[in-house]
Protein backbone atom coordinates (compact mmCIF):
# COMPACT_ATOMS: atom_id res chain seq x y z
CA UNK A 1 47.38 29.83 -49.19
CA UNK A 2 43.61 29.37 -48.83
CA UNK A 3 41.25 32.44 -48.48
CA UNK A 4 37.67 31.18 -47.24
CA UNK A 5 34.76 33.38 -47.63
CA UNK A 6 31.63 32.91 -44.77
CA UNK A 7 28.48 33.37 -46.73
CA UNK A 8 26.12 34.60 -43.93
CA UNK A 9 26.80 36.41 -40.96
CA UNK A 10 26.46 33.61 -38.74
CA UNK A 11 26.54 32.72 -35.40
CA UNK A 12 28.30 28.96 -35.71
CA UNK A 13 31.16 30.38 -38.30
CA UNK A 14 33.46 31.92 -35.19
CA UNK A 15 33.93 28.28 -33.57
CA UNK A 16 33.08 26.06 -37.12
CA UNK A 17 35.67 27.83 -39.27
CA UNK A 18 37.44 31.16 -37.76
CA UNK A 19 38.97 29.76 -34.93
CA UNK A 20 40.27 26.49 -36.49
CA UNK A 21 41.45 28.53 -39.90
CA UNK A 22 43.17 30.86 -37.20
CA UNK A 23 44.90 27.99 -35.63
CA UNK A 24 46.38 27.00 -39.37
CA UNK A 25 49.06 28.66 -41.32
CA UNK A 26 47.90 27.48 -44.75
CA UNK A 27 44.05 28.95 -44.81
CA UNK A 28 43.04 32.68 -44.02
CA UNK A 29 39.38 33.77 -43.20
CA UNK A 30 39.75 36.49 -46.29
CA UNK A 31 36.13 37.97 -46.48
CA UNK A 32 32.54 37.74 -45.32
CA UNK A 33 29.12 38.66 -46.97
CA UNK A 34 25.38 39.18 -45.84
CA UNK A 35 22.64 40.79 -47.72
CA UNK A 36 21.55 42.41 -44.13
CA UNK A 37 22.30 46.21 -44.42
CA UNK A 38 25.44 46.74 -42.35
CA UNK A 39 25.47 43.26 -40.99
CA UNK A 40 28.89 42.11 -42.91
CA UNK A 41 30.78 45.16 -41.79
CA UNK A 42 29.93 44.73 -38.01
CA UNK A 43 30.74 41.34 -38.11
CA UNK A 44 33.84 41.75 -39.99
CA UNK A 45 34.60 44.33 -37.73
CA UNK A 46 33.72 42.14 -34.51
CA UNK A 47 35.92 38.94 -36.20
CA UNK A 48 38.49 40.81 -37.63
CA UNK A 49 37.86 40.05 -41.43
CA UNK A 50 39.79 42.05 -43.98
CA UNK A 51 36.82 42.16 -46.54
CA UNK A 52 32.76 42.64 -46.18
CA UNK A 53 30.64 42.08 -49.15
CA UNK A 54 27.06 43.14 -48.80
CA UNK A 55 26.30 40.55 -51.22
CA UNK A 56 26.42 36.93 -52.05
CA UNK A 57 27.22 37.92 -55.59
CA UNK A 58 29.94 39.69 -54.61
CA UNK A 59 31.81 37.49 -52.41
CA UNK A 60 31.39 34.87 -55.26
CA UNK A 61 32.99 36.77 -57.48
CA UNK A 62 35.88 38.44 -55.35
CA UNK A 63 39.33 37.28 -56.85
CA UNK A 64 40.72 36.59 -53.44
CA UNK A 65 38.19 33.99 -52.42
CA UNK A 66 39.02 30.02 -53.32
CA UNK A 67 37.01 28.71 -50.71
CA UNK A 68 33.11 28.82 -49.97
CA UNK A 69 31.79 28.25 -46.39
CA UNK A 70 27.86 28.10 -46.85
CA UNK A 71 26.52 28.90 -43.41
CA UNK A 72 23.15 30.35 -44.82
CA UNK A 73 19.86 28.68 -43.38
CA UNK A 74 18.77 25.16 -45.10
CA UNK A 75 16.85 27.18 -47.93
CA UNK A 76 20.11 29.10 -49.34
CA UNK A 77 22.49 25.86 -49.27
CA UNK A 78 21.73 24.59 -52.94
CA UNK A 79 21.47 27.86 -54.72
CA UNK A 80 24.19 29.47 -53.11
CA UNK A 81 26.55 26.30 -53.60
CA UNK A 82 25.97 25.58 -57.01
CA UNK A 83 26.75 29.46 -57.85
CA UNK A 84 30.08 28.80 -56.07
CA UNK A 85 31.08 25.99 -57.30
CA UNK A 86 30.04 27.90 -61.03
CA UNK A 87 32.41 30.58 -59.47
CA UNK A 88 35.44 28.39 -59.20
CA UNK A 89 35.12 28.00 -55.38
CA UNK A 90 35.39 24.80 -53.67
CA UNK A 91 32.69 24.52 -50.59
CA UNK A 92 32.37 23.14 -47.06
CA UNK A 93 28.52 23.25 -46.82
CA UNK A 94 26.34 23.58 -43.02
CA UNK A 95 24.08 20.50 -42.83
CA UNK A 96 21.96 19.29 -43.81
CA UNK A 97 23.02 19.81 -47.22
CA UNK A 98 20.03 20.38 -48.96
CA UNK A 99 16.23 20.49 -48.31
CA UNK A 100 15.82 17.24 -50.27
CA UNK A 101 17.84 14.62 -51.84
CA UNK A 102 17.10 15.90 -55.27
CA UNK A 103 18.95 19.32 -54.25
CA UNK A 104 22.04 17.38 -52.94
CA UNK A 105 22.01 15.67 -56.15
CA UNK A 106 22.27 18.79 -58.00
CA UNK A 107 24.95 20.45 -55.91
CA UNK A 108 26.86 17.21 -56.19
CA UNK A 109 26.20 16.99 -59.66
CA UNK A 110 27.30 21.00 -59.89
CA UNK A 111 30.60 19.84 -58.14
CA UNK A 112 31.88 17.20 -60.73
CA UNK A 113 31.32 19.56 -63.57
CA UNK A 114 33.10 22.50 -62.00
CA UNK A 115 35.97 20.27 -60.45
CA UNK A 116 35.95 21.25 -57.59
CA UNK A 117 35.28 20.16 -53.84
CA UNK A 118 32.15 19.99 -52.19
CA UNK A 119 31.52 18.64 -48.48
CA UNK A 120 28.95 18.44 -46.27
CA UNK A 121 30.23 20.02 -42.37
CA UNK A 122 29.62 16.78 -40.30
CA UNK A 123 32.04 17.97 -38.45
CA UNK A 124 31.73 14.95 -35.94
CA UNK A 125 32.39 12.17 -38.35
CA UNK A 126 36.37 13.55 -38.39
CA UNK A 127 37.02 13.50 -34.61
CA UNK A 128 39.42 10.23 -33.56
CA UNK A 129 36.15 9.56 -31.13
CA UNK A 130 34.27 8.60 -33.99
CA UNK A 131 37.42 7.29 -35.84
CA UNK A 132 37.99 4.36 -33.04
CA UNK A 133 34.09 3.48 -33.46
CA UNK A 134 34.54 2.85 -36.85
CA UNK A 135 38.04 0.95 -35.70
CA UNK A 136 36.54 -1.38 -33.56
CA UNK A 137 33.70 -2.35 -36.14
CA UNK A 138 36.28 -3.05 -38.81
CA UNK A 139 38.54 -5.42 -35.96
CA UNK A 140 35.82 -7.63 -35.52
CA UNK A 141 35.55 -6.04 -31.67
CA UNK A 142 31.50 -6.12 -32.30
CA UNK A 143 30.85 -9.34 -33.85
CA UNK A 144 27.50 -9.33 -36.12
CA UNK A 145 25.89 -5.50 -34.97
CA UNK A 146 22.61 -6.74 -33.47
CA UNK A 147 20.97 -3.26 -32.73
CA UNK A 148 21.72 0.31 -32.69
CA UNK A 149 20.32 3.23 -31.05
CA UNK A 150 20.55 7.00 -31.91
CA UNK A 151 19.07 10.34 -30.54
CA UNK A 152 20.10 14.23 -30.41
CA UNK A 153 18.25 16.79 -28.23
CA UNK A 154 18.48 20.33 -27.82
CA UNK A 155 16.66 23.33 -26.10
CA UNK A 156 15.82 25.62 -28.73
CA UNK A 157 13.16 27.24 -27.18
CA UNK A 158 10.01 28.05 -29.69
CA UNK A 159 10.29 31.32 -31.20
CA UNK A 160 8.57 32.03 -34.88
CA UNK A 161 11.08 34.39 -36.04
CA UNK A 162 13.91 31.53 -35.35
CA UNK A 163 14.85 29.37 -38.36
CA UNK A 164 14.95 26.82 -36.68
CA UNK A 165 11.06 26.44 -35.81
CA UNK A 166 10.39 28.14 -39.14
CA UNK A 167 8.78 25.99 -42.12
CA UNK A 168 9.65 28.61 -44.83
CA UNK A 169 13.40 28.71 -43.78
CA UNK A 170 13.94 24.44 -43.35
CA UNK A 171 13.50 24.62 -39.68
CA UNK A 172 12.49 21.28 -37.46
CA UNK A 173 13.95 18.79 -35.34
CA UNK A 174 14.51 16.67 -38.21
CA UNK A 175 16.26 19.08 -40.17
CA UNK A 176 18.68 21.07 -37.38
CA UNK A 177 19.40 18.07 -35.25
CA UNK A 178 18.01 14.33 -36.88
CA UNK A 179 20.93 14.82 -39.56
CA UNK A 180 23.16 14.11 -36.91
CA UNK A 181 22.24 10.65 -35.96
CA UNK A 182 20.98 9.69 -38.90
CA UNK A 183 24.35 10.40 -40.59
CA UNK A 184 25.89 9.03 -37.10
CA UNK A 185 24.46 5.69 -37.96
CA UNK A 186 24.53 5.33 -41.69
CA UNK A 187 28.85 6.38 -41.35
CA UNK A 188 28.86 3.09 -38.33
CA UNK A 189 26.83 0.96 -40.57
CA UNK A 190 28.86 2.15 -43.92
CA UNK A 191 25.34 1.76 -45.56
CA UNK A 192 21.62 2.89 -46.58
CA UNK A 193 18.96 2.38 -44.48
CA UNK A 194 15.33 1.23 -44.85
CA UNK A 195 13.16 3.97 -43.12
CA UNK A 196 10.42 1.28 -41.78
CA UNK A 197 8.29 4.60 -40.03
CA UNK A 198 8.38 7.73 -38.10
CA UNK A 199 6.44 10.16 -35.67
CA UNK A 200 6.32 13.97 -34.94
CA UNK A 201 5.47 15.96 -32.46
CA UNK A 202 5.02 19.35 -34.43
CA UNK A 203 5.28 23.61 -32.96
CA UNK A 204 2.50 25.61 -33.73
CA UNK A 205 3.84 26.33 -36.84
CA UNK A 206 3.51 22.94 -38.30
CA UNK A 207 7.27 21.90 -37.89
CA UNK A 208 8.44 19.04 -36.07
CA UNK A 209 9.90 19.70 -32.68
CA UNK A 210 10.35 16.09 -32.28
CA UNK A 211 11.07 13.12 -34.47
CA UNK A 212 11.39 9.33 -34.10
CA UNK A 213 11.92 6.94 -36.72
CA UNK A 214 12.77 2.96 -37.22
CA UNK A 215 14.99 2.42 -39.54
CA UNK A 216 16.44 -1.00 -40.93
CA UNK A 217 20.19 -1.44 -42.45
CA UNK A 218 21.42 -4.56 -44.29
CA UNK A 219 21.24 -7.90 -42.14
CA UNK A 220 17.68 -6.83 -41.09
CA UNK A 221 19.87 -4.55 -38.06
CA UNK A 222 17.28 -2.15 -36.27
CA UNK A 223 17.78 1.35 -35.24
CA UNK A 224 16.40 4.01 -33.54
CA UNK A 225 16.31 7.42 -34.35
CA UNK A 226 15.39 10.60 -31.73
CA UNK A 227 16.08 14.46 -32.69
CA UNK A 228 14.24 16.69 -30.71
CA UNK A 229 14.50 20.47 -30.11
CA UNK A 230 12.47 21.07 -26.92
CA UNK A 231 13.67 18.74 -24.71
CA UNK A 232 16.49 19.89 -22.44
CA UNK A 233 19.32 19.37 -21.40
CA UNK A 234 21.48 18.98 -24.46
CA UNK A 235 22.08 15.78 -24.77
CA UNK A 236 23.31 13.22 -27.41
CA UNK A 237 23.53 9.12 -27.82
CA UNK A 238 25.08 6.67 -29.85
CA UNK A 239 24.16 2.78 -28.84
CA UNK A 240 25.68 0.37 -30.45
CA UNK A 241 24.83 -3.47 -29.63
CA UNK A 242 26.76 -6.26 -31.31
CA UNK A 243 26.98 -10.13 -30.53
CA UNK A 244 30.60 -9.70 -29.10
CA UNK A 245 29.76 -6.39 -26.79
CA UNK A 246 28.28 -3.12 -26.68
CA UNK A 247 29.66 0.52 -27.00
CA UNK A 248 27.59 3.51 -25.60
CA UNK A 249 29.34 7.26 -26.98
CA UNK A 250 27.94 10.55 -24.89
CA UNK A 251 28.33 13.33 -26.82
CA UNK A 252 29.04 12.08 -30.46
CA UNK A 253 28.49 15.45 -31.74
CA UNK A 254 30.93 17.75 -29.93
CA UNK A 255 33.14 15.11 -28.58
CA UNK A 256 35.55 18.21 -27.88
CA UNK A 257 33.43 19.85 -25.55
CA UNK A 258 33.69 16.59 -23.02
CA UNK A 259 32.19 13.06 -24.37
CA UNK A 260 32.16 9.21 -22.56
CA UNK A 261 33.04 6.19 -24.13
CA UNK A 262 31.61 3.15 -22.53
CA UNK A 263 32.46 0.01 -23.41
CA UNK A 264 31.63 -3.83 -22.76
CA UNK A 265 33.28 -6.84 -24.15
CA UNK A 266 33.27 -10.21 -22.80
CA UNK A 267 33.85 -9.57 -18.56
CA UNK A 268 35.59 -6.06 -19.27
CA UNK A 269 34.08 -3.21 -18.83
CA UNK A 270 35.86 -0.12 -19.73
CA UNK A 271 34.80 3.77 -19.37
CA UNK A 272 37.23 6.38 -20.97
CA UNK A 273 37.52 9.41 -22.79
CA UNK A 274 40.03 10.58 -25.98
CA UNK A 275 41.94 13.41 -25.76
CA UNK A 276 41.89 15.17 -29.15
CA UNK A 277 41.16 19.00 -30.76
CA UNK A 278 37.93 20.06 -31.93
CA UNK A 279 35.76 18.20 -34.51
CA UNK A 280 36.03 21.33 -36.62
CA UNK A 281 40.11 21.19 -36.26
CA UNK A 282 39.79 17.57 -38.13
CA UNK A 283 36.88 18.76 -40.50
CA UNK A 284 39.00 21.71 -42.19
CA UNK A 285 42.19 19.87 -42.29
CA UNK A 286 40.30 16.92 -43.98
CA UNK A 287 39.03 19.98 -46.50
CA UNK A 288 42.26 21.28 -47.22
CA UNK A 289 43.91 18.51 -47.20
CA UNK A 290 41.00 17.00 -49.66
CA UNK A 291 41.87 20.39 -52.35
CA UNK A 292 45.43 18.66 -52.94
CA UNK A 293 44.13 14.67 -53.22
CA UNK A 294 45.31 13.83 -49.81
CA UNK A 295 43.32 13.16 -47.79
CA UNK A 296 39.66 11.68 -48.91
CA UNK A 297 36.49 13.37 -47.69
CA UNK A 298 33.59 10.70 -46.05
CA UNK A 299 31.20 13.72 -46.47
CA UNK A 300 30.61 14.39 -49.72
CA UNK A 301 29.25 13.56 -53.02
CA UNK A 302 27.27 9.81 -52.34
CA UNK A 303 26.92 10.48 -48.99
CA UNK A 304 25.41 13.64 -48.78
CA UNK A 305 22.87 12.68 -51.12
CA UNK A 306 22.21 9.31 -49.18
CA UNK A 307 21.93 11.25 -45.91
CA UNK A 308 19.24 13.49 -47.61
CA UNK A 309 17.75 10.80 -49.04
CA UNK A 310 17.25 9.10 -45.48
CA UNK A 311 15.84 12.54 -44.05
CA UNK A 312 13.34 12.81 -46.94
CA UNK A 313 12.10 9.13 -46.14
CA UNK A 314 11.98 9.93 -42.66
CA UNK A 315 9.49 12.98 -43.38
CA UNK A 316 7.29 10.97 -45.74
CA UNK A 317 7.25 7.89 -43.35
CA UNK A 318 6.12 10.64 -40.85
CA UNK A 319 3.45 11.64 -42.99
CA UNK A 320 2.18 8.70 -44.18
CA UNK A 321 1.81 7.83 -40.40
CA UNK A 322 -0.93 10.84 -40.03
CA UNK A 323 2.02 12.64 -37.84
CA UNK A 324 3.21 15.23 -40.05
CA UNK A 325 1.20 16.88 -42.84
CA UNK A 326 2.86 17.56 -46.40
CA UNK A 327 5.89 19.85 -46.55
């Protein structure tokens, strides 16, 4: 039996890990910390969590704990993860990973040493949505992929004490959100991309509330790449264009919370939907099931650093364009 330990009293943690290690009989959520006076008692009391630490330290070194969930803003994710994994704690990690790619390198790196397992919480890339995209690529349903298309938005309204618009804390569109398709199209294309440039649209604060980016994958295939964070509704696309037919996915993030698969081949045109649990359901089994060798983990280790590595050239593209000053 599994006891997980939420570092951070955060928001996402009830639907990302409580309720799916509730629905499980081989995981318990066994403690929670926060370095906010008070704040992991109240929320242990609200979630109904044996054990509040009012430290990081603490939690990392309580007995009980063998698994890690980092839900701490962008800024704690590489500090707090290495100590973990230094702890003896395996960790599921909130994207993006890192700030850079040089920090996912060094958690991954921190991983192999201590032995234990470290992934990334694309949650998405575990759902059977995103499974029978990746199913009809490898039957040949696509043909050569001729072009492929990408973009996340989200209202998060613009408030400086938010993390999310916050420099300091690894706030931006690029950050919360443009993880998502970037990793959405480097898992399709099972490959790195060339970032060929990018544009922001920064918040007063000098973070980018918007991003767009070209980027190039082997076969000189284009793609295009939108994440923006004032821009309602929420809304998410994945396009994918091949010589044999095209595939458009609504939703690729939280499939679970309703999602359209649309789909032409040849004269056939089909719209449909998958019934299936939550991407976090899928994400946690994969996790566990990942501590015992079996089942394999697509978010971790290379491709965490690669997806960092595609964010980073994304920002620099961005600033070498005159769009978005040095971070």
């Amino acid at each position: 039996m599994h006891s997980i330990g939420i570092l951070g009293a955060a928001g996402i943690a009830p639907r990302s890990i409580i309720q799916p290690t509730r629905r499980r009989s081989d995981a318990v959520i066994g403690a929670v910390a926060s370095r906010r006076p008070g704040a992991a008692r109240a929320y242990a009391e609200a979630h109904h969590i044996p054990v509040a630490h009012d430290s990081y330290d603490a939690l990392l070194a309580d007995p009980n704990v063998t698994i890690v969930y980092n839900a701490l803003p962008p800024t704690g994710h590489a500090e707090w993860t290495i100590k973990a994994l230094e702890a003896g704690k395996h960790v599921l990690c909130e994207k993006p990973l890192a700030t850079n790619a040089s920090e996912a390198a060094e958690m991954v790196a921190a991983a192999e040493r201590s032995g234990r397992v470290l992934a990334e919480a694309f949650h998405d890339r575990y759902h059977p949505v995103f499974l029978h995209l990746l199913d009809l690529k490898h039957s040949g349903a696509f043909g050569a992929i001729k072009s492929l298309q990408a973009s996340f938005h989200v209202d998060i309204p613009f408030d400086p004490a938010s993390i999310r618009h916050d420099p300091s804390q690894g706030g931006g569109a690029m950050m919360d959100l443009g993880c998502y398709p970037v990793h959405w199209l480097r898992s399709f294309m099972e490959g790195e991309p060339e970032v060929r440039s990018a544009t922001a649209v920064l918040n007063p604060l000098g973070v980018d509330q918007r991003m767009e980016a070209e980027l190039v994958f082997a076969g000189d295939v284009p793609a295009r790449m939108i994440a923006d964070i004032s821009s309602p509704p929420f809304r998410g696309l994945l396009r994918i264009e091949g010589e044999k037919g095209i595939v458009e996915l609504d939703n690729p993030c939280l499939p679970h919370k309703g999602h359209s698969l649309r789909e032409w081949f040849g004269e056939s045109y089909r719209e449909h939907t998958l019934g299936a649990g939550t991407t976090y359901d899928y994400q946690l089994a994969a996790f566990l099931g990942a501590l015992d060798g079996s089942t394999s983990l697509p978010t971790g280790g290379a491709d965490a650093v690669g997806n960092m590595t595609t964010v980073d050239a994304i920002y620099a593209a961005a600033r070498a364009g005159g769009s978005f000053p040095a971070r």
